[in-house]
N, C-alpha and C. Protein backbone atom coordinates (compact mmCIF):
# COMPACT_ATOMS: atom_id res chain seq x y z
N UNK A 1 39.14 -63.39 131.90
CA UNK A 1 40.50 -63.56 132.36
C UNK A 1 41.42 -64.04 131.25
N UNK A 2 41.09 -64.60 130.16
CA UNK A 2 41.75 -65.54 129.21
C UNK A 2 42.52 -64.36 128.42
N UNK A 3 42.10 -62.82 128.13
CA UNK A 3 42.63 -61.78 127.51
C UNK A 3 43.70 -60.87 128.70
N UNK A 4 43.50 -61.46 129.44
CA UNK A 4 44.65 -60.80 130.31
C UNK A 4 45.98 -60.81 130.38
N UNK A 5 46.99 -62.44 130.05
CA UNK A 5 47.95 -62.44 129.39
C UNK A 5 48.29 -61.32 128.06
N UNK A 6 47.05 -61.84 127.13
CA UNK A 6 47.44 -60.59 126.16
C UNK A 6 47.61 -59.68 126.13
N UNK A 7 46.54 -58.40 127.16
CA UNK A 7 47.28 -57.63 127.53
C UNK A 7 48.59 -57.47 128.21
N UNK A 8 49.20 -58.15 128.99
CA UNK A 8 50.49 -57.80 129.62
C UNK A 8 51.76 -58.58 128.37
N UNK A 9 51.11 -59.32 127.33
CA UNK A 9 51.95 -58.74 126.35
C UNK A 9 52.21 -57.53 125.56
N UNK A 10 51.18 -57.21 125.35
CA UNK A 10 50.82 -55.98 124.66
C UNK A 10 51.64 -54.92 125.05
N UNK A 11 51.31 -54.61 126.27
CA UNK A 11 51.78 -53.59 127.69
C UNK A 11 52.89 -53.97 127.65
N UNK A 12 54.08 -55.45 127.24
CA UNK A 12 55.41 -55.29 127.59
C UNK A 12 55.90 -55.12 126.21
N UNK A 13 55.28 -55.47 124.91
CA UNK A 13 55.86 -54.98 124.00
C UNK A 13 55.81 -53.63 123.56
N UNK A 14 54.55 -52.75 123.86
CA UNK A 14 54.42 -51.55 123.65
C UNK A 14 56.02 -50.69 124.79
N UNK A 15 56.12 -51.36 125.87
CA UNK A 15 57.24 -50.78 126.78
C UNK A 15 58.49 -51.08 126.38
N UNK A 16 58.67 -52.06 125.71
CA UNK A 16 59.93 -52.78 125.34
C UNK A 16 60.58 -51.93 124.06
N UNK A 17 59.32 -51.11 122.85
CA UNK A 17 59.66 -50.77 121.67
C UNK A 17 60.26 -49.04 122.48
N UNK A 18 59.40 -48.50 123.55
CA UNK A 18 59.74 -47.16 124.07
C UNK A 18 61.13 -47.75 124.86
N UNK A 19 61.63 -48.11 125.62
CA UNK A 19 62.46 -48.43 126.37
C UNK A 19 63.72 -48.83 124.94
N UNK A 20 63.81 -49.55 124.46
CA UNK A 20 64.78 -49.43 123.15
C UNK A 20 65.24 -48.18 122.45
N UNK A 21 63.88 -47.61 122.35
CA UNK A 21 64.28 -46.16 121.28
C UNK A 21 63.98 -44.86 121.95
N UNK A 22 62.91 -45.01 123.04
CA UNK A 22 62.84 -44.00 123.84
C UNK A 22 63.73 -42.98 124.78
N UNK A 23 64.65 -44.16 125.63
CA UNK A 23 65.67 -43.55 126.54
C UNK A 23 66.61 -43.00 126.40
N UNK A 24 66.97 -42.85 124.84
CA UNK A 24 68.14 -42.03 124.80
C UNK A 24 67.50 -41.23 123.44
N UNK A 25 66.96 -40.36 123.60
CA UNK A 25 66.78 -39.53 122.25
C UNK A 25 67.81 -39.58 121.49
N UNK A 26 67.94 -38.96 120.21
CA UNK A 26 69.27 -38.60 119.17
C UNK A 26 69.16 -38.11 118.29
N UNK A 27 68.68 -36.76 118.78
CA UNK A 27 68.59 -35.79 117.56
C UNK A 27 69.27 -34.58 117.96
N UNK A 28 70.22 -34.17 116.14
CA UNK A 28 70.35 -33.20 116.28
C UNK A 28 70.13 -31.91 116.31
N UNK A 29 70.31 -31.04 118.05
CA UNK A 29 69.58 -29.74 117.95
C UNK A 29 68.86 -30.10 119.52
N UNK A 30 68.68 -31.29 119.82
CA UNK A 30 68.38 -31.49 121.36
C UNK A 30 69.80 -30.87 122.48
N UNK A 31 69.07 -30.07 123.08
CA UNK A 31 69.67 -29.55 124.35
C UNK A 31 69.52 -29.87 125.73
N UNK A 32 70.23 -30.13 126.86
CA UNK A 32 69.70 -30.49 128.44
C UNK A 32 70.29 -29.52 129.10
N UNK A 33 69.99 -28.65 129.85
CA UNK A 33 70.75 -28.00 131.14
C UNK A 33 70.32 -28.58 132.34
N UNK A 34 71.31 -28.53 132.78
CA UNK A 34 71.28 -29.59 134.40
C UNK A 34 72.16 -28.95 135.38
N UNK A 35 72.05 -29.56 136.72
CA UNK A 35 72.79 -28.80 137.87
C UNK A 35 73.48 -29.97 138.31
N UNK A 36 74.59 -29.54 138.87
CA UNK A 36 75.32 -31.00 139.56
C UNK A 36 75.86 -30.01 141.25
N UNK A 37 75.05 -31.11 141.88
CA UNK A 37 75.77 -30.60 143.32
C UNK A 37 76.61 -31.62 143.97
N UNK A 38 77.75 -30.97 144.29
CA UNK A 38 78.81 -31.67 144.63
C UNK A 38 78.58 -31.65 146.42
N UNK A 39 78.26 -32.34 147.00
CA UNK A 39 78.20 -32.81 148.33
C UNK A 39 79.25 -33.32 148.97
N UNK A 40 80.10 -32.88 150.03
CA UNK A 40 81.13 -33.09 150.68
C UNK A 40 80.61 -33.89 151.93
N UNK A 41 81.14 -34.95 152.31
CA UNK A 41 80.94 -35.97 153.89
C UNK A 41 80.45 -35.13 154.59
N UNK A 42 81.58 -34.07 155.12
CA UNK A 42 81.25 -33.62 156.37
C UNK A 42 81.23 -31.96 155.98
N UNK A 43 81.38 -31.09 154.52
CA UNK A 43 81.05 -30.09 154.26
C UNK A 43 79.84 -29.24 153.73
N UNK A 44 80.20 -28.23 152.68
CA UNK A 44 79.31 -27.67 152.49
C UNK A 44 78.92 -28.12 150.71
N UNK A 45 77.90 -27.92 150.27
CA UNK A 45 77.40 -28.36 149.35
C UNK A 45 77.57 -27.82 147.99
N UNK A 46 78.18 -27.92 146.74
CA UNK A 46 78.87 -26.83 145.57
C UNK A 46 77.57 -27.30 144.34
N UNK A 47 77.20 -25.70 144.29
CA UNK A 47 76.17 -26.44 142.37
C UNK A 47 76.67 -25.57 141.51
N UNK A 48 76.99 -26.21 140.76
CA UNK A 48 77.41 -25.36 139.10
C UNK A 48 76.50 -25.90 138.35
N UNK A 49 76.36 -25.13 137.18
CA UNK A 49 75.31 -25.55 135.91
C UNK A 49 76.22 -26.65 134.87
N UNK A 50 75.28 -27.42 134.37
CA UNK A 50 75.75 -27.87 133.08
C UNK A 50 74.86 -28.03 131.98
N UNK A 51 75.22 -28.18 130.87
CA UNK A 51 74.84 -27.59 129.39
C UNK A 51 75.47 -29.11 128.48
N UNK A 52 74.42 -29.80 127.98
CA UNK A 52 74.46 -30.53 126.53
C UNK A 52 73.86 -30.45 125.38
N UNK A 53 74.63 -30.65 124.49
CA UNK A 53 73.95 -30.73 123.61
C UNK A 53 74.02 -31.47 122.09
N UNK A 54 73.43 -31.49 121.19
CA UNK A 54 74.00 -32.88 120.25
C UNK A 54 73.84 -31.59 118.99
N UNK A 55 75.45 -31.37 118.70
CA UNK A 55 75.41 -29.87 117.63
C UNK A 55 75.98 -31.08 116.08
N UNK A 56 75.97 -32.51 115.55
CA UNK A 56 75.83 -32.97 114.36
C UNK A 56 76.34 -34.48 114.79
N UNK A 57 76.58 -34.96 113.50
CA UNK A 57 76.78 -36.31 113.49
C UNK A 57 78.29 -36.35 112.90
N UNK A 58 78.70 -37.16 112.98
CA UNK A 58 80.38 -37.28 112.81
C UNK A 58 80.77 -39.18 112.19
N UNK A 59 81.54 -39.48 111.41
CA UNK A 59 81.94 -40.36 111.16
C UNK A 59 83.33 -40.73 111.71
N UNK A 60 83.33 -41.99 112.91
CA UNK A 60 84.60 -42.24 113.08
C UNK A 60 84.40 -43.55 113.23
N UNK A 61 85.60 -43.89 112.65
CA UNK A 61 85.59 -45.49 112.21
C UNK A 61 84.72 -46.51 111.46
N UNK A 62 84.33 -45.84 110.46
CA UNK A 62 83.30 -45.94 109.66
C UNK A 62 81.98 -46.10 110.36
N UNK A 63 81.29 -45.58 111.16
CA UNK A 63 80.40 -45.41 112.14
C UNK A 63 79.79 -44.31 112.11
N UNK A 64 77.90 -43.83 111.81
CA UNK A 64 78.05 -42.55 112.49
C UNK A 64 77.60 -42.23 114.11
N UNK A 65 78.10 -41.41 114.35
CA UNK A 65 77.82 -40.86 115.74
C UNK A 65 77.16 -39.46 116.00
N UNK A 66 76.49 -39.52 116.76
CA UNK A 66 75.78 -37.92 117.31
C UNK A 66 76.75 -37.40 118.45
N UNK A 67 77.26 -36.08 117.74
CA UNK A 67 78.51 -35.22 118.18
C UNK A 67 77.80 -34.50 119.90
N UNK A 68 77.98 -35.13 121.08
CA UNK A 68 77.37 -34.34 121.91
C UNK A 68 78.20 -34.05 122.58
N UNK A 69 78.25 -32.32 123.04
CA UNK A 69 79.10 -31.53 123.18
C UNK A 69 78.25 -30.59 125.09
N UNK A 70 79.25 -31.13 125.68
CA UNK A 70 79.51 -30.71 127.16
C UNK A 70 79.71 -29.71 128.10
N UNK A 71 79.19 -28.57 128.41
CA UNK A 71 80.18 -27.39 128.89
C UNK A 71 79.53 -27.18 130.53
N UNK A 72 80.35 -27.00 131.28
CA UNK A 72 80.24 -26.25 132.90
C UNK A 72 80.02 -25.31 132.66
N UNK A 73 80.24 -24.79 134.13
CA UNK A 73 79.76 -23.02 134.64
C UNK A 73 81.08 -22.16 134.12
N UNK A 74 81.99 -22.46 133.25
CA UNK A 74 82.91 -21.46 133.13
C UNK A 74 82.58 -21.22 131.32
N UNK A 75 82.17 -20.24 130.68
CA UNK A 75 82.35 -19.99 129.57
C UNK A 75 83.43 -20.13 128.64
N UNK A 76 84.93 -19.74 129.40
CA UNK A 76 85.92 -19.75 129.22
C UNK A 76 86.67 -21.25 128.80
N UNK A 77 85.89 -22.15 129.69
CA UNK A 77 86.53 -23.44 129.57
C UNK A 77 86.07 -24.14 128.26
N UNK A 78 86.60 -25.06 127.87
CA UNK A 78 86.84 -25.54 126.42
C UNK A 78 85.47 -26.96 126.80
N UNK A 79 84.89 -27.03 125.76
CA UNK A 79 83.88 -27.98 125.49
C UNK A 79 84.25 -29.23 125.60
N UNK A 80 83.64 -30.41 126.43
CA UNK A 80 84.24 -31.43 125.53
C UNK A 80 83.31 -32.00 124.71
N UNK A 81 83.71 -33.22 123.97
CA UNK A 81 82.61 -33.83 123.12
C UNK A 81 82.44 -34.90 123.22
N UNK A 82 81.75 -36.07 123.45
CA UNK A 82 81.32 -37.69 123.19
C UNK A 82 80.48 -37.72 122.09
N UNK A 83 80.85 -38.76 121.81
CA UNK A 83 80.29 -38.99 120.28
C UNK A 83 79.36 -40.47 120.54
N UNK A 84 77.75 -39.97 120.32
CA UNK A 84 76.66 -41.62 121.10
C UNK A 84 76.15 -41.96 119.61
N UNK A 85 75.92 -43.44 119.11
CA UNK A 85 75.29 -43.89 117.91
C UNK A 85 74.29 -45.04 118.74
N UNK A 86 73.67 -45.26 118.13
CA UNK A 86 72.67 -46.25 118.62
C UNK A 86 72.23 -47.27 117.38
N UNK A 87 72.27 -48.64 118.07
CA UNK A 87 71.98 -49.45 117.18
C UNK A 87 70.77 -50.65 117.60
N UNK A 88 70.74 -51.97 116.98
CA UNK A 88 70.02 -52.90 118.00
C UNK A 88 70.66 -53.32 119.12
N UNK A 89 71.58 -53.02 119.11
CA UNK A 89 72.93 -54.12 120.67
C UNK A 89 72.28 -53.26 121.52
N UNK A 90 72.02 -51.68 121.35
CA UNK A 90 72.29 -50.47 122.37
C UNK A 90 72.80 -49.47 122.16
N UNK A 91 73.46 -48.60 123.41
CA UNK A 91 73.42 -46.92 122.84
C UNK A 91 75.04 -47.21 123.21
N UNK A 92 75.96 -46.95 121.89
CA UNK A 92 77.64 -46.91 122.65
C UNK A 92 78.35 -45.57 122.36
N UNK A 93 79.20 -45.59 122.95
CA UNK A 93 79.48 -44.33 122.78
C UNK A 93 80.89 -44.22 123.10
N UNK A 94 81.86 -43.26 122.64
CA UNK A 94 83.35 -42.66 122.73
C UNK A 94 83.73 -41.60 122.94
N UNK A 95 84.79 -41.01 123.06
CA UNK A 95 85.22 -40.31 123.12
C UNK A 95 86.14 -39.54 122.22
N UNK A 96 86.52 -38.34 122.29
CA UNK A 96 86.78 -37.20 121.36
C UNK A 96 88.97 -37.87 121.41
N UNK A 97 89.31 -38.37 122.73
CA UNK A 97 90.69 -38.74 122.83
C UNK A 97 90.74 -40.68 122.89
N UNK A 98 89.54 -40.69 122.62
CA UNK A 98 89.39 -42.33 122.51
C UNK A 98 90.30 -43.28 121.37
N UNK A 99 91.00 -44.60 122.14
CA UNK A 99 91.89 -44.99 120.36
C UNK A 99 91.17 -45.09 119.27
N UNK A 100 91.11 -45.16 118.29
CA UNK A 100 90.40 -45.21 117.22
C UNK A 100 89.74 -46.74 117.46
N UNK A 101 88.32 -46.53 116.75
CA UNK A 101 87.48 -47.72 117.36
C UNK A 101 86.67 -48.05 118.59
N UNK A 102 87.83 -46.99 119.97
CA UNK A 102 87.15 -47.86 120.69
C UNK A 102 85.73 -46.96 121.71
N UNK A 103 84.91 -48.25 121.89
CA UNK A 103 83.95 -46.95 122.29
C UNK A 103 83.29 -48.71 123.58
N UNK A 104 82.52 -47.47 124.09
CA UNK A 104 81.97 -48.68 125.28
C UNK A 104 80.14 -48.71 125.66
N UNK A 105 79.71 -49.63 125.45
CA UNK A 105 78.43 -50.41 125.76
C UNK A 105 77.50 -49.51 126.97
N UNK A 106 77.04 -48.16 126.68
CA UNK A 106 76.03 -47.41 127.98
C UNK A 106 75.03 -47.74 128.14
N UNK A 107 74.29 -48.25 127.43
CA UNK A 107 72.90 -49.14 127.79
C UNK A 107 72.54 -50.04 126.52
N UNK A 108 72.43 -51.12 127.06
CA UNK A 108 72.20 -52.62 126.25
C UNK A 108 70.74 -52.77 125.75
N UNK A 109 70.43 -53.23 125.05
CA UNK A 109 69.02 -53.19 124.70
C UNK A 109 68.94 -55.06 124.11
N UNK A 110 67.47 -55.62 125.06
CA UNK A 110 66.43 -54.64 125.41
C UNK A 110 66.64 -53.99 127.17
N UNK A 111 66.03 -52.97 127.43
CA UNK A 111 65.99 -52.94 128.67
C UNK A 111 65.14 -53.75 129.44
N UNK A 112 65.41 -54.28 130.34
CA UNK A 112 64.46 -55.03 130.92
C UNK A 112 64.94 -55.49 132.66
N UNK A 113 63.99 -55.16 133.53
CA UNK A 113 64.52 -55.37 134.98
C UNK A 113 65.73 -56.47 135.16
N UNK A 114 66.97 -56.60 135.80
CA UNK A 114 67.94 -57.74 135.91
C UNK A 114 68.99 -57.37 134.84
N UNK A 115 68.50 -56.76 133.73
CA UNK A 115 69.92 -56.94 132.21
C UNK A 115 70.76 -56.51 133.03
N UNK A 116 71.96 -57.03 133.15
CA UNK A 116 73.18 -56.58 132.96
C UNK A 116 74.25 -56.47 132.16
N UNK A 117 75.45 -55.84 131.95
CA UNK A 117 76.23 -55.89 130.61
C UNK A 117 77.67 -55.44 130.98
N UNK A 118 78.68 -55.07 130.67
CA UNK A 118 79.81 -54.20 130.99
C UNK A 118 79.88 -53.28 130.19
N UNK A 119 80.42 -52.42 130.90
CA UNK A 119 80.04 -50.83 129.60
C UNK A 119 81.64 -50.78 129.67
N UNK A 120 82.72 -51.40 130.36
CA UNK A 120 83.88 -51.62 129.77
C UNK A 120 84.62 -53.04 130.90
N UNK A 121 86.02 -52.75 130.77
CA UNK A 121 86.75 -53.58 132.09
C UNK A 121 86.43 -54.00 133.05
N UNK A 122 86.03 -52.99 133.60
CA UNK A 122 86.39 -52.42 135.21
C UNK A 122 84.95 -52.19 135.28
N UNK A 123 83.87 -52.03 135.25
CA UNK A 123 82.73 -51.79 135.06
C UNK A 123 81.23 -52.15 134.75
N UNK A 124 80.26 -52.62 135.51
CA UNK A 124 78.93 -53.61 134.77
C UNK A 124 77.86 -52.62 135.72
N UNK A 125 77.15 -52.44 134.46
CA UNK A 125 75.63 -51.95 134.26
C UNK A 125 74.48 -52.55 134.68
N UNK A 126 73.63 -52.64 135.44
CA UNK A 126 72.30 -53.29 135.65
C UNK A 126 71.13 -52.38 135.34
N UNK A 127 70.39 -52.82 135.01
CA UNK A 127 68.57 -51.81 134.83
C UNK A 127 68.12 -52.97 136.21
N UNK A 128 68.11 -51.64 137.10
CA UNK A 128 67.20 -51.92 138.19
C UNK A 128 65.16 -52.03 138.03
N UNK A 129 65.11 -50.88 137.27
CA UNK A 129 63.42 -51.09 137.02
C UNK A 129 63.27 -49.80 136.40
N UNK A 130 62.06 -49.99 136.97
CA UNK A 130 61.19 -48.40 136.01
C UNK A 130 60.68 -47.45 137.53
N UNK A 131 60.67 -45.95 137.45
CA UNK A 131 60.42 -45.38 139.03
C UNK A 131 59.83 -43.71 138.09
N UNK A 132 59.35 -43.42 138.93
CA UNK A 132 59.06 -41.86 138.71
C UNK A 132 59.80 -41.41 139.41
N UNK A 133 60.47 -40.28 139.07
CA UNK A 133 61.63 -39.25 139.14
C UNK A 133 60.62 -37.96 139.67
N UNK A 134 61.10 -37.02 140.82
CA UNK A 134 60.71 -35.78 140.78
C UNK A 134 61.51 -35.06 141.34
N UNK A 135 61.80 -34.01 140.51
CA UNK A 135 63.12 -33.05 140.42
C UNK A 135 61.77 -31.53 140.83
N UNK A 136 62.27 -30.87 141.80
CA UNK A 136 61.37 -29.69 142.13
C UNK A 136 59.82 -30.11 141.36
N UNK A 137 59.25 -29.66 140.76
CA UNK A 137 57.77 -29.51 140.57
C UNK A 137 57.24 -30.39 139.84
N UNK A 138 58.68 -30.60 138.82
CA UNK A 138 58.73 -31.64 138.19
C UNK A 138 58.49 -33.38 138.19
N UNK A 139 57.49 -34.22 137.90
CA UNK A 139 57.82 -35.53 138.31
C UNK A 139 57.76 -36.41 137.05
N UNK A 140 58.63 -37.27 136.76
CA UNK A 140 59.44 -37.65 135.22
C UNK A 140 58.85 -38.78 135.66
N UNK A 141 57.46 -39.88 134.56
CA UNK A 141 57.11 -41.42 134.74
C UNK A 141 57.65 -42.15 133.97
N UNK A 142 58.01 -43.43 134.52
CA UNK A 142 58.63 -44.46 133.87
C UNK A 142 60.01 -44.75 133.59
N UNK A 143 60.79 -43.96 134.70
CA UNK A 143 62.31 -43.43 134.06
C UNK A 143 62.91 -44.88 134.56
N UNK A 144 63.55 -45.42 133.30
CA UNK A 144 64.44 -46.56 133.78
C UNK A 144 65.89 -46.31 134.52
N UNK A 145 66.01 -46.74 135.52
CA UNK A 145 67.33 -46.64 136.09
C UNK A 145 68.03 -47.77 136.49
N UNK A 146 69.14 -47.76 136.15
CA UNK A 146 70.33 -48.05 135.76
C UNK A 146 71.55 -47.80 136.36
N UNK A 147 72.37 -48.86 137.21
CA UNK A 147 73.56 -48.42 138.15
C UNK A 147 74.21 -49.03 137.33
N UNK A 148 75.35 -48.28 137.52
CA UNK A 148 76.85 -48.98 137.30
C UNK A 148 78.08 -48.85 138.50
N UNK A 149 78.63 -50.31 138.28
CA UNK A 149 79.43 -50.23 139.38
C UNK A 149 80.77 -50.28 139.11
N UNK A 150 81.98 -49.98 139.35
CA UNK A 150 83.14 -50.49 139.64
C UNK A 150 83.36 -52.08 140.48
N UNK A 151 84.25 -52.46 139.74
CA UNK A 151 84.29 -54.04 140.17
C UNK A 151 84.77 -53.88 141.39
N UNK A 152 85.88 -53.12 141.85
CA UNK A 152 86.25 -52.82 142.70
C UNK A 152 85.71 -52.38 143.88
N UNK A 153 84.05 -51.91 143.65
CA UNK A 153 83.83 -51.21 144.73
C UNK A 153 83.38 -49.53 144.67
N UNK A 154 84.72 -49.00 144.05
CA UNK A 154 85.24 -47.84 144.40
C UNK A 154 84.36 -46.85 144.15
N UNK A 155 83.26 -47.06 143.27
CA UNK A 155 82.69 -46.20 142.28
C UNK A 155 81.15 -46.80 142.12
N UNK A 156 80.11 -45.76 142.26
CA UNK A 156 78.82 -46.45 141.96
C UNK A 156 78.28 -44.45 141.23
N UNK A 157 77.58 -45.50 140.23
CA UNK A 157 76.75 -44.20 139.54
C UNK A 157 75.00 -44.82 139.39
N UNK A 158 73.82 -44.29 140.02
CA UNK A 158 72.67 -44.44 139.38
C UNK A 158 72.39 -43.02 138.49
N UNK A 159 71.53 -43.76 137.85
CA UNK A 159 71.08 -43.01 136.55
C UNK A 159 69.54 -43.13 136.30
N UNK A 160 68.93 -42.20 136.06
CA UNK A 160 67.24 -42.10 135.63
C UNK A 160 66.72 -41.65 134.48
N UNK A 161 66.60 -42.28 133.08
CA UNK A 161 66.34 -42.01 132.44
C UNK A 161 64.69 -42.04 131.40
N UNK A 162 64.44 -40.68 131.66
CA UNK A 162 63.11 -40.75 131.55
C UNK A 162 62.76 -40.73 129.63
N UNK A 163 61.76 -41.43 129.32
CA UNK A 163 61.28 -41.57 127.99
C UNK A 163 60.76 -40.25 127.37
N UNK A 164 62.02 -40.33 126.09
CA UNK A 164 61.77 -39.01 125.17
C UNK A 164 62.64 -37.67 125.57
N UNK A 165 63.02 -38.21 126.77
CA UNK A 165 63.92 -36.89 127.35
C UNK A 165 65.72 -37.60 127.13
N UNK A 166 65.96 -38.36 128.07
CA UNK A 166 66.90 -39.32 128.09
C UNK A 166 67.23 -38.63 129.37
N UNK A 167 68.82 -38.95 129.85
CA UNK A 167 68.95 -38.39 131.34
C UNK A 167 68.36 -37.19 132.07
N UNK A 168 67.46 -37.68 133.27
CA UNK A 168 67.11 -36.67 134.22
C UNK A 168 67.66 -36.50 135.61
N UNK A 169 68.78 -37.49 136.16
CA UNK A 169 69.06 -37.53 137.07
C UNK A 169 70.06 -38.75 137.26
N UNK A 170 71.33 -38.33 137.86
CA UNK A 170 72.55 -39.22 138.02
C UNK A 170 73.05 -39.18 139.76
N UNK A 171 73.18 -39.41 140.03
CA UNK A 171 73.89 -40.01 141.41
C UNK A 171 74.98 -40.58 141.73
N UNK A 172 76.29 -40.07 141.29
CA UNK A 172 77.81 -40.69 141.26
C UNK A 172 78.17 -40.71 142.94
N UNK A 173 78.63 -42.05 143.91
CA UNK A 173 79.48 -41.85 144.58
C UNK A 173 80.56 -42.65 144.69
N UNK A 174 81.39 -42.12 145.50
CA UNK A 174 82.58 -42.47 144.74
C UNK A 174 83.45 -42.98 146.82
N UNK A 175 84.45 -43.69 146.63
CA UNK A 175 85.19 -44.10 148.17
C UNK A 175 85.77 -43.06 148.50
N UNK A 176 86.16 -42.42 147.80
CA UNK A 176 86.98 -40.87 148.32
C UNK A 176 86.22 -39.51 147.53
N UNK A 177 85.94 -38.35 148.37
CA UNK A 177 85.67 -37.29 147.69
C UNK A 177 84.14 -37.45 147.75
N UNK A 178 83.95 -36.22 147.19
CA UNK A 178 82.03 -35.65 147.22
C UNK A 178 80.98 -36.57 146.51
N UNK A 179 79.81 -36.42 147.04
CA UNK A 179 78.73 -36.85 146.42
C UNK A 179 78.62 -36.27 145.30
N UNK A 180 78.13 -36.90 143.60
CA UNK A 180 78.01 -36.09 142.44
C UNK A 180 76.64 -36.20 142.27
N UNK A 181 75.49 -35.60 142.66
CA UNK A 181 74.15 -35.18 142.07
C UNK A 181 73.81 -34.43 140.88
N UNK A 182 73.51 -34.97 139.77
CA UNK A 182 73.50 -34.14 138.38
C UNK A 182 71.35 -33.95 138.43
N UNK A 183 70.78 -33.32 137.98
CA UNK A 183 69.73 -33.02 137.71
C UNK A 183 69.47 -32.14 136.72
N UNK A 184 67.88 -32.69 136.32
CA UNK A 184 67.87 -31.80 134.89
C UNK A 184 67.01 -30.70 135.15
N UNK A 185 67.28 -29.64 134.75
CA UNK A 185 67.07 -28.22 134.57
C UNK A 185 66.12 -27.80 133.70
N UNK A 186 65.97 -28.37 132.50
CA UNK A 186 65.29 -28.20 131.46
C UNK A 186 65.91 -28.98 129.73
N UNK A 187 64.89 -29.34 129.20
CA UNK A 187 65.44 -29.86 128.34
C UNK A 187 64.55 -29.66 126.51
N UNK A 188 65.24 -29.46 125.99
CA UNK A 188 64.72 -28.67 124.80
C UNK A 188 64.78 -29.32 123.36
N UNK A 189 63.72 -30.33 123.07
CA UNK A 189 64.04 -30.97 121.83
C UNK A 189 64.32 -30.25 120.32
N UNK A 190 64.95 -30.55 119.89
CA UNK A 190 65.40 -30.17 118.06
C UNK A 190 63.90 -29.91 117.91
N UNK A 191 64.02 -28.72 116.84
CA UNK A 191 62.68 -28.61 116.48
C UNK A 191 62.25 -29.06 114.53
């Protein structure tokens, strides 16, 4: 019994080093396609495809960032881009119309059941735990998930992020308007 502590150190540092560097991959040339079904109260149910991907790294504000670039079901429609860097604090990230500088706190590190953080204002993050995810045939172990809420109320997003992949599954609802179900489709590391 006296080696049993040690193991469940072992076991939380071996989880602690994957959970830091694991949950959000960042390489460039990684791709995700995913589906988002938009669920109405009392209607009918809408899925369009979506498409990421991390096409380079970019310097803004003397910072670098991994350029990841966004597109829906319309070909036609214009890309957008967020720009994610990762450090010891965590994974932060901005935007392409963001003021210069400013970028906001998406997951805090270390992860660990209870952390909470604000990923801006109006907004605080918790890591609920660790769960297996299964998307059709698919079943994703160890995916940490992670809500964020509006202070207000108004707005709740869970998130499942499985190790080595990074997002497999989001859950936005919101006080007015559709359920947002995002799921992953397939996902294709840089080679």
């Amino acid at each position: 019994m006296r080696f049993l502590p040690l193991a469940f150190v072992m076991a939380a540092f071996r989880f602690s080093a994957l959970a830091d560097d694991g949950y959000c991959p960042l390489h460039v040339g990684d791709e995700w396609t995913y589906t988002i079904a938009f669920i109405e109260p009392k209607g009918p149910v809408s899925v369009v495809p979506d498409h990421s991907r991390i096409r380079g790294t970019s310097k803004r504000s003397g910072k670098t960032y991994f350029a990841f670039e966004q597109r829906g079901k319309d070909p036609a429609e214009k890309e957008t881009t967020s720009y994610v860097r990762k450090d010891k604090k965590g994974v932060h990230t901005t935007f392409e119309r963001a003021e210069k500088g400013a970028e906001v706190l998406w997951l805090s590190f270390p992860l660990k059941i209870g952390a909470t953080w604000k990923y801006d204002a109006e907004m605080t993050c918790t890591v609920l735990g660790w769960e297996n995810v299964t998307i059709g045939t698919m079943t994703y172990k160890n995916c940490c998930h992670v809500v964020t809420k509006m202070a207000d109320g108004s707005f709740t997003r869970d998130e499942w992020l499985a190790p080595s992949i990074g997002l497999v599954k989001s859950e936005d609802v919101v006080a007015v308007g559709p359920k947002r179900t995002k799921t992953l489709v397939e996902f294709k590391p840089s080679k």
